[in-house]
N, C-alpha and C. Protein backbone atom coordinates (compact mmCIF):
# COMPACT_ATOMS: atom_id res chain seq x y z
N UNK A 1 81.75 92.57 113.59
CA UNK A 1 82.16 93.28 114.78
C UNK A 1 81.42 92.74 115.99
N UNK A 2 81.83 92.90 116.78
CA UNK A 2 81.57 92.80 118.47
C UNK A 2 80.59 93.69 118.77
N UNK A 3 79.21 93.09 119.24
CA UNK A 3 78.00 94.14 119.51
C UNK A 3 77.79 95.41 120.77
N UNK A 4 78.48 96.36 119.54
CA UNK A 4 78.53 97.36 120.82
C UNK A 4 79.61 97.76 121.32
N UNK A 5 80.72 97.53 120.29
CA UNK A 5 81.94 97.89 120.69
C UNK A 5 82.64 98.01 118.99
N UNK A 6 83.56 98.96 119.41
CA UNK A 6 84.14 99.45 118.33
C UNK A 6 85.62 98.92 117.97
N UNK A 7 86.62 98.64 116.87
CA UNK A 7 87.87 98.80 116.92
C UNK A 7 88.78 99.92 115.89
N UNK A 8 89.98 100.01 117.00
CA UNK A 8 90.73 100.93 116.65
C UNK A 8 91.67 99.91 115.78
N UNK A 9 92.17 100.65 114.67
CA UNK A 9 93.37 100.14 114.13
C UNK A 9 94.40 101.00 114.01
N UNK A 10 95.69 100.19 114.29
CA UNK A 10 96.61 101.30 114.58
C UNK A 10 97.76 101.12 113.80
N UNK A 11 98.91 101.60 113.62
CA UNK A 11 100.59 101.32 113.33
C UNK A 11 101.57 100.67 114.42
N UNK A 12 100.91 99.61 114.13
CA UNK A 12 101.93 98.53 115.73
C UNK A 12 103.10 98.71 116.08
N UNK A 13 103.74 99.71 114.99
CA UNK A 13 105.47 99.48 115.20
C UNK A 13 105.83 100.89 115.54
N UNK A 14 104.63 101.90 115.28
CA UNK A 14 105.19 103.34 115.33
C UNK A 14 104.96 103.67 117.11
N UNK A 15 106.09 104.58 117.80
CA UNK A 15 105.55 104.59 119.46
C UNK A 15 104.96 105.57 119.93
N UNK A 16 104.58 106.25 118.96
CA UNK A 16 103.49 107.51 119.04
C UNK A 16 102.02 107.07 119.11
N UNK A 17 101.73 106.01 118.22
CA UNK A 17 100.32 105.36 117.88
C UNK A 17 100.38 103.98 119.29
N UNK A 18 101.62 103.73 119.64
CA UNK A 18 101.60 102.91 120.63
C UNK A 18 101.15 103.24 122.14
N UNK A 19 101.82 104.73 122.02
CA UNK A 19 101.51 105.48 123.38
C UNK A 19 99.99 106.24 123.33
N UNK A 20 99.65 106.58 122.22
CA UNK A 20 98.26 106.93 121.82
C UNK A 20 96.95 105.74 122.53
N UNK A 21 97.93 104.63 122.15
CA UNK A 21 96.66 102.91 122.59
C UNK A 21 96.88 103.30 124.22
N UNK A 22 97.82 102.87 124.84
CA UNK A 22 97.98 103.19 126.00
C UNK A 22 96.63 103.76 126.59
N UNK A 23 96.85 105.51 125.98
CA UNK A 23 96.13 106.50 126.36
C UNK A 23 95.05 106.27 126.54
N UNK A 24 94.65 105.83 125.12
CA UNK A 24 93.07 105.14 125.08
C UNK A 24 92.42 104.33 126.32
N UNK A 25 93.36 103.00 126.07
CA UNK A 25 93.28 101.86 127.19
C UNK A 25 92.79 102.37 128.56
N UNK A 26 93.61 103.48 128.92
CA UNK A 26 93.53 103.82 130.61
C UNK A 26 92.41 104.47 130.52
N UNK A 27 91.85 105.40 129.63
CA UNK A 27 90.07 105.77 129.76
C UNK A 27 89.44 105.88 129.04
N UNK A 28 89.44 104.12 128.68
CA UNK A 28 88.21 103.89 127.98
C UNK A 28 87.32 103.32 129.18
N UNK A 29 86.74 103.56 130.07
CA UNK A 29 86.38 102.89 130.98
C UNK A 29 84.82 102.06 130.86
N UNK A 30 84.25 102.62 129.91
CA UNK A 30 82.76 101.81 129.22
C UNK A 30 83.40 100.44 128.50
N UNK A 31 84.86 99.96 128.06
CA UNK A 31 85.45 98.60 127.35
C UNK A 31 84.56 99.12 126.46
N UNK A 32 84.62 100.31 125.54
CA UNK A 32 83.43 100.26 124.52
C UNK A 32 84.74 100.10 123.21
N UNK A 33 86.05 99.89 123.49
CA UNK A 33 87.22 99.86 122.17
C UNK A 33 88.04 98.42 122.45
N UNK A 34 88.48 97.88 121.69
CA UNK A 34 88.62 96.56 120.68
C UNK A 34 90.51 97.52 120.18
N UNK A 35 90.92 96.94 120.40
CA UNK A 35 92.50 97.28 119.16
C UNK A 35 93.29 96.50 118.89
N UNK A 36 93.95 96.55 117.75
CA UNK A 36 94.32 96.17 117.00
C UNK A 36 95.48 96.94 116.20
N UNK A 37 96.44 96.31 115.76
CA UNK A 37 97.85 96.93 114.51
C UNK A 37 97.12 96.25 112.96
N UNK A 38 97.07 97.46 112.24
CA UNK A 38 96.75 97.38 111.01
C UNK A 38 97.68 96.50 110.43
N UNK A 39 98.72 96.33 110.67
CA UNK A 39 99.71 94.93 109.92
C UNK A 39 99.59 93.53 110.64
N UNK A 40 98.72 93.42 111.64
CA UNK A 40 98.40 92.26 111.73
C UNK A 40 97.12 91.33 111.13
N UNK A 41 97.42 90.34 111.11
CA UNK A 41 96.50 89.26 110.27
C UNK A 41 95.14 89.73 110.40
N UNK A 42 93.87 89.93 111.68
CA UNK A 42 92.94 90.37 112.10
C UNK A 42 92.84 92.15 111.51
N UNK A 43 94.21 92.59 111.60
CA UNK A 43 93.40 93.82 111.27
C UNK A 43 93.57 94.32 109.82
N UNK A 44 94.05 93.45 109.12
CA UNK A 44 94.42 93.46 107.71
C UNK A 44 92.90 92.48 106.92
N UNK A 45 92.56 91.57 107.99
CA UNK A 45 91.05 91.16 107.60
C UNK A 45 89.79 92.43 107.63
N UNK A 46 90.44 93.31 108.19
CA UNK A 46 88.89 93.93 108.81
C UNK A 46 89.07 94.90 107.96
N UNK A 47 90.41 95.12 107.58
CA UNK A 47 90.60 95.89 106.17
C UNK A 47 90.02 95.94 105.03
N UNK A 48 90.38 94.67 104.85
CA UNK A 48 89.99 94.04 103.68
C UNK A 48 88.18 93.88 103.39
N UNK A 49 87.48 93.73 104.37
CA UNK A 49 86.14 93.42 104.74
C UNK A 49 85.37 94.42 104.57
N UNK A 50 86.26 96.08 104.47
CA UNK A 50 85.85 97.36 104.63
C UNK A 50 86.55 97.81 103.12
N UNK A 51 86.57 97.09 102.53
CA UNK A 51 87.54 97.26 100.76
C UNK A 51 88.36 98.31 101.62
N UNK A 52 89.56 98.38 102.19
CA UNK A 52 90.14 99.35 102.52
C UNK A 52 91.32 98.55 102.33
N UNK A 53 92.73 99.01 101.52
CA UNK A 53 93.61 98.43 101.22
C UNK A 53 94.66 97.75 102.38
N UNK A 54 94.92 96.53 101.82
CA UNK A 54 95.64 95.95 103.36
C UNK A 54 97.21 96.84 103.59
N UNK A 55 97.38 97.34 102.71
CA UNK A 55 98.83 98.30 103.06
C UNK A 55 98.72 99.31 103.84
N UNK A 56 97.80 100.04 104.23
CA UNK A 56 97.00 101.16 104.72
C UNK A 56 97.46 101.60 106.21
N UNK A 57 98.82 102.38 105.98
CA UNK A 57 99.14 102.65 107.82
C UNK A 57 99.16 104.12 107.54
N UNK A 58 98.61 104.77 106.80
CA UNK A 58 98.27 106.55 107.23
C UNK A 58 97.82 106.91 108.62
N UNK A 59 96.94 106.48 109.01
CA UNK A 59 96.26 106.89 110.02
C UNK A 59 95.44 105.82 110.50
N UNK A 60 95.56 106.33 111.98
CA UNK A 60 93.96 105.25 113.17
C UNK A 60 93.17 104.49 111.70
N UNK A 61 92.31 103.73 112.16
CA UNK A 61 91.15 103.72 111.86
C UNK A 61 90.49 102.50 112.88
N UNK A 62 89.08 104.15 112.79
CA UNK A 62 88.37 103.88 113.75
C UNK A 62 87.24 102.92 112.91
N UNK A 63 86.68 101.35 113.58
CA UNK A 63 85.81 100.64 112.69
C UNK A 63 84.40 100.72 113.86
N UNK A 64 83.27 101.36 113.68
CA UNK A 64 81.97 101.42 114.24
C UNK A 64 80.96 100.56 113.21
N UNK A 65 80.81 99.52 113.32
CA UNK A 65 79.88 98.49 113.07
C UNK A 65 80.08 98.48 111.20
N UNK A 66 80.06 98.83 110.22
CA UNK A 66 80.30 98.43 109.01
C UNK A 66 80.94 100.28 108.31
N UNK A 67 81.26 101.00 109.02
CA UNK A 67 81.81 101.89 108.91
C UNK A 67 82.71 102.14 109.74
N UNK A 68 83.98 102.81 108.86
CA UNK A 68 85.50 103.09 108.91
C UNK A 68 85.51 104.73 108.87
N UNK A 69 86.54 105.64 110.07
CA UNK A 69 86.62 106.76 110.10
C UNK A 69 88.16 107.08 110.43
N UNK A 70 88.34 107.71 109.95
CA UNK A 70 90.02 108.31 109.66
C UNK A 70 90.37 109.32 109.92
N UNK A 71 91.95 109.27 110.27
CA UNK A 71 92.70 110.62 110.89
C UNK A 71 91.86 111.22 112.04
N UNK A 72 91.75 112.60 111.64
CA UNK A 72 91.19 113.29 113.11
C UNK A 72 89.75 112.96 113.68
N UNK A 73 88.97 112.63 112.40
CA UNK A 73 87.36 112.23 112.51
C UNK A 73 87.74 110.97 113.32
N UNK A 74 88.24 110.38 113.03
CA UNK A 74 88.16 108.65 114.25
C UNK A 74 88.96 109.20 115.29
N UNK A 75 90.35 110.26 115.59
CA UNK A 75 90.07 110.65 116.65
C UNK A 75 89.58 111.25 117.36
N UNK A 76 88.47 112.56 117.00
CA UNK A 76 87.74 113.10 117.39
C UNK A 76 86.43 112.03 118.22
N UNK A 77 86.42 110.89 117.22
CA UNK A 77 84.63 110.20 117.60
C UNK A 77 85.51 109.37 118.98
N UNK A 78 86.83 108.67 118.68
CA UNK A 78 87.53 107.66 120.10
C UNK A 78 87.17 108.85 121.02
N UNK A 79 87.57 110.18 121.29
CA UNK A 79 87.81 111.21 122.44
C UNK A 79 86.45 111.42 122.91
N UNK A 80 85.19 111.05 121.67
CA UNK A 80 83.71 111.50 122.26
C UNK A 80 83.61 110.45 123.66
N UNK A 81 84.25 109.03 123.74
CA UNK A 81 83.84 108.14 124.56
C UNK A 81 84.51 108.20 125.61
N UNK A 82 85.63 108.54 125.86
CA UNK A 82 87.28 108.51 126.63
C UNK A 82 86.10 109.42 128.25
N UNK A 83 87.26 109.24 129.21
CA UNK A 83 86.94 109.33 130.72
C UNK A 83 87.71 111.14 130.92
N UNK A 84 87.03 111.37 131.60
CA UNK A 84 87.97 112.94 131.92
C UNK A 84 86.89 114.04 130.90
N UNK A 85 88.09 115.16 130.64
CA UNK A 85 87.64 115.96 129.65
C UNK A 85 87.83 116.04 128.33
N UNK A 86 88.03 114.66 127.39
CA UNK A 86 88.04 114.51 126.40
C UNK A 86 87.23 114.83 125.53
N UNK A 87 85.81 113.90 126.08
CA UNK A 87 85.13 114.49 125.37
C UNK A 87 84.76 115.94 124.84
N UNK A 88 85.56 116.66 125.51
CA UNK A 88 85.20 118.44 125.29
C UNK A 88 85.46 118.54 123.89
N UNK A 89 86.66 117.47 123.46
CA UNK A 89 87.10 118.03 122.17
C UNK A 89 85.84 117.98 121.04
N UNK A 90 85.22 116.80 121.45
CA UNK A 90 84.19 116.57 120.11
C UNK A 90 83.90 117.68 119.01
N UNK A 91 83.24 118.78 119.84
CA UNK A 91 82.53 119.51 119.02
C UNK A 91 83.55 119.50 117.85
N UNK A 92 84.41 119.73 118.03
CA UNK A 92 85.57 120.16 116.69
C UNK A 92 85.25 119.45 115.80
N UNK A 93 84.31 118.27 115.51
CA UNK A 93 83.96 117.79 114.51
C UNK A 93 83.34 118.35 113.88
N UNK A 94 82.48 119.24 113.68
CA UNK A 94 82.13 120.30 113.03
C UNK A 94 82.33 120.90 112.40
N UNK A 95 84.03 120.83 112.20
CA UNK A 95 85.02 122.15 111.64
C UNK A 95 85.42 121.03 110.70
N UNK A 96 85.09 121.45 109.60
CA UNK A 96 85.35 120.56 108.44
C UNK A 96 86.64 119.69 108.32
N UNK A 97 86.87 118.82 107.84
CA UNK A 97 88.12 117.66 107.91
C UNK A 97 89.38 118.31 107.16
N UNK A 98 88.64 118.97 106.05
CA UNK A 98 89.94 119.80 105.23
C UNK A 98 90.65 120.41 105.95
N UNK A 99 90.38 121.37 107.12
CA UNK A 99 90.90 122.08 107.68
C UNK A 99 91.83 120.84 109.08
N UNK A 100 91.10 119.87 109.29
CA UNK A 100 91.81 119.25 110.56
C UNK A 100 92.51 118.34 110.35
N UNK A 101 92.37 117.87 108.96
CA UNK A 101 93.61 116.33 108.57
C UNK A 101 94.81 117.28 108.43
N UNK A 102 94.89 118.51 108.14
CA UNK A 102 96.44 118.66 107.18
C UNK A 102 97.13 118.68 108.81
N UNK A 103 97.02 119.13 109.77
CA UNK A 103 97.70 119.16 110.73
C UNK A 103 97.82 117.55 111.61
N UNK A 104 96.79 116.44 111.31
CA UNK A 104 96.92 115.15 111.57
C UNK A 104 97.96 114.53 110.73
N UNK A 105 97.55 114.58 109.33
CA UNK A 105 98.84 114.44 108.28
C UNK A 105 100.32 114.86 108.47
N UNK A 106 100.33 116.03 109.35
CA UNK A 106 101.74 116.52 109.57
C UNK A 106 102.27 115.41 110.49
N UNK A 107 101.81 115.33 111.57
CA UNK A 107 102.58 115.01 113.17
C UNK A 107 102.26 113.15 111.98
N UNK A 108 101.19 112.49 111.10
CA UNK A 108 101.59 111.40 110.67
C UNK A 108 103.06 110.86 110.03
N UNK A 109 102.96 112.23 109.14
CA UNK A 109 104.38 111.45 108.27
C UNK A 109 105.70 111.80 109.14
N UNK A 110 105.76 112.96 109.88
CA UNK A 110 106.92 112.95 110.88
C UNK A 110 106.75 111.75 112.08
N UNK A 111 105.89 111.20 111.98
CA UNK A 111 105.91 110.30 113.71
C UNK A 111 106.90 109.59 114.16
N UNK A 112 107.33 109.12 112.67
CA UNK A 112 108.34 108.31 113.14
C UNK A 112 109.78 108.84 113.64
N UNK A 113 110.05 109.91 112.92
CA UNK A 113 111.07 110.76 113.11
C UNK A 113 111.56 110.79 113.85
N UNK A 114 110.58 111.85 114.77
CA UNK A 114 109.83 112.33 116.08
C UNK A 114 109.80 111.72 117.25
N UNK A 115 109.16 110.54 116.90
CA UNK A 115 108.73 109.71 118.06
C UNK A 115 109.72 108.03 118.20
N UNK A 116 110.29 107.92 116.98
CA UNK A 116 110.59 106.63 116.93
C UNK A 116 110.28 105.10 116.29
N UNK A 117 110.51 104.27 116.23
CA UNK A 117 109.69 103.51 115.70
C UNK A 117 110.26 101.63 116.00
N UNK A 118 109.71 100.42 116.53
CA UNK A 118 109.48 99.51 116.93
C UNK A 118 109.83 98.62 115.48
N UNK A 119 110.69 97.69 115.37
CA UNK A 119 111.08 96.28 114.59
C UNK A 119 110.35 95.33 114.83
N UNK A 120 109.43 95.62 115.78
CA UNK A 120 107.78 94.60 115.35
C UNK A 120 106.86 95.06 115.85
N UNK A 121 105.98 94.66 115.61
CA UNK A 121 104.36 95.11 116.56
C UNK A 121 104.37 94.61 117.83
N UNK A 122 103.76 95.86 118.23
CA UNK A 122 103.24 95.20 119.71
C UNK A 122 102.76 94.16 119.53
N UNK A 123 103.42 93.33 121.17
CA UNK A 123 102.32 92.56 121.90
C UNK A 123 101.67 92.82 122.76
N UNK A 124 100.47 92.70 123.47
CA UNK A 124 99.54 92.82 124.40
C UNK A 124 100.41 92.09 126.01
N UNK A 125 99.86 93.25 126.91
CA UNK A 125 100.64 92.50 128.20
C UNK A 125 99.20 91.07 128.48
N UNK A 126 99.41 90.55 129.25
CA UNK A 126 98.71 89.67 130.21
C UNK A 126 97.10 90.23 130.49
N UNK A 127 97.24 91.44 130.81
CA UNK A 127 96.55 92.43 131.48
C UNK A 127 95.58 93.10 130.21
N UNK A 128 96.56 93.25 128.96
CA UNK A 128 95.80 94.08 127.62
C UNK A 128 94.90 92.76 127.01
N UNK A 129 95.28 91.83 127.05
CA UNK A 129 95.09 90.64 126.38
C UNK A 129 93.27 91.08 125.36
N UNK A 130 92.64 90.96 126.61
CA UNK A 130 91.14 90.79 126.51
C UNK A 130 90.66 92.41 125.32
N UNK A 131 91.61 93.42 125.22
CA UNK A 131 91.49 94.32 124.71
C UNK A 131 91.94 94.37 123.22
N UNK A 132 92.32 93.33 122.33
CA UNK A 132 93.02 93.18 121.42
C UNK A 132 92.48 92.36 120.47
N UNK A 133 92.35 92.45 119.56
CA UNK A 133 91.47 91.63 118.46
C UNK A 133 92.60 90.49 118.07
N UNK A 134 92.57 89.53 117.57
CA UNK A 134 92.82 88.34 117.77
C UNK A 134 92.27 87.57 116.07
């Protein structure tokens, strides 16, 4: 990993997890996040590097230096860093995962439904470039 910076891995093709990066992107304003689509070559390495199976599009995953965090816990820890009042959410980490994946799990397996879904992965604009693992 990149010293001092974290990456997100995402579902490149789903436009819920696409508009989610977005979100991120506009306030992360410390550049303290790195992203990436879990079906691409780089993030199917970092998978793999973390024994985490390269098929693996359930959920985010958040990678902080040789540890991997999932569903609401990696979005809870991305929202600790984010600009505004995100961070408010943190504390909710607290409240055990049992109780906060089943409702992450829901809005997961409907996303596509719901939200739609992309015949390839993103590409990075001009502008995202420098934000994208490679």
């Amino acid at each position: 990993m990149i010293e001092g910076r974290s990456v997100i891995l995402f579902d490149g093709v789903c436009n819920l997890c696409n508009t989610s990066i977005d979100f991120i992107l506009k306030r992360d304003k410390n550049n303290r996040f790195l992203v990436g689509a879990l079906q691409s070559e780089a993030g199917k390495s970092l998978l793999e590097k973390l024994q985490i199976t390269g098929d693996y599009l359930d959920s985010l995953v958040l990678i902080e230096g040789d540890k991997a965090y999932f569903r609401s816990t990696g979005a809870l820890k991305i929202a600790k860093h984010l600009s505004g009042l995100w961070p408010l959410l943190y504390p909710l980490i607290f409240i055990p995962s049992f109780f906060r994946d089943p409702i992450y799990d829901w809005i997961g397996k409907n996303r596509y439904r719901w939200f739609g879904k992309k015949n390839t992965c993103r590409l990075p604009s001009p502008e995202e470039k420098a934000k994208f693992i490679s």
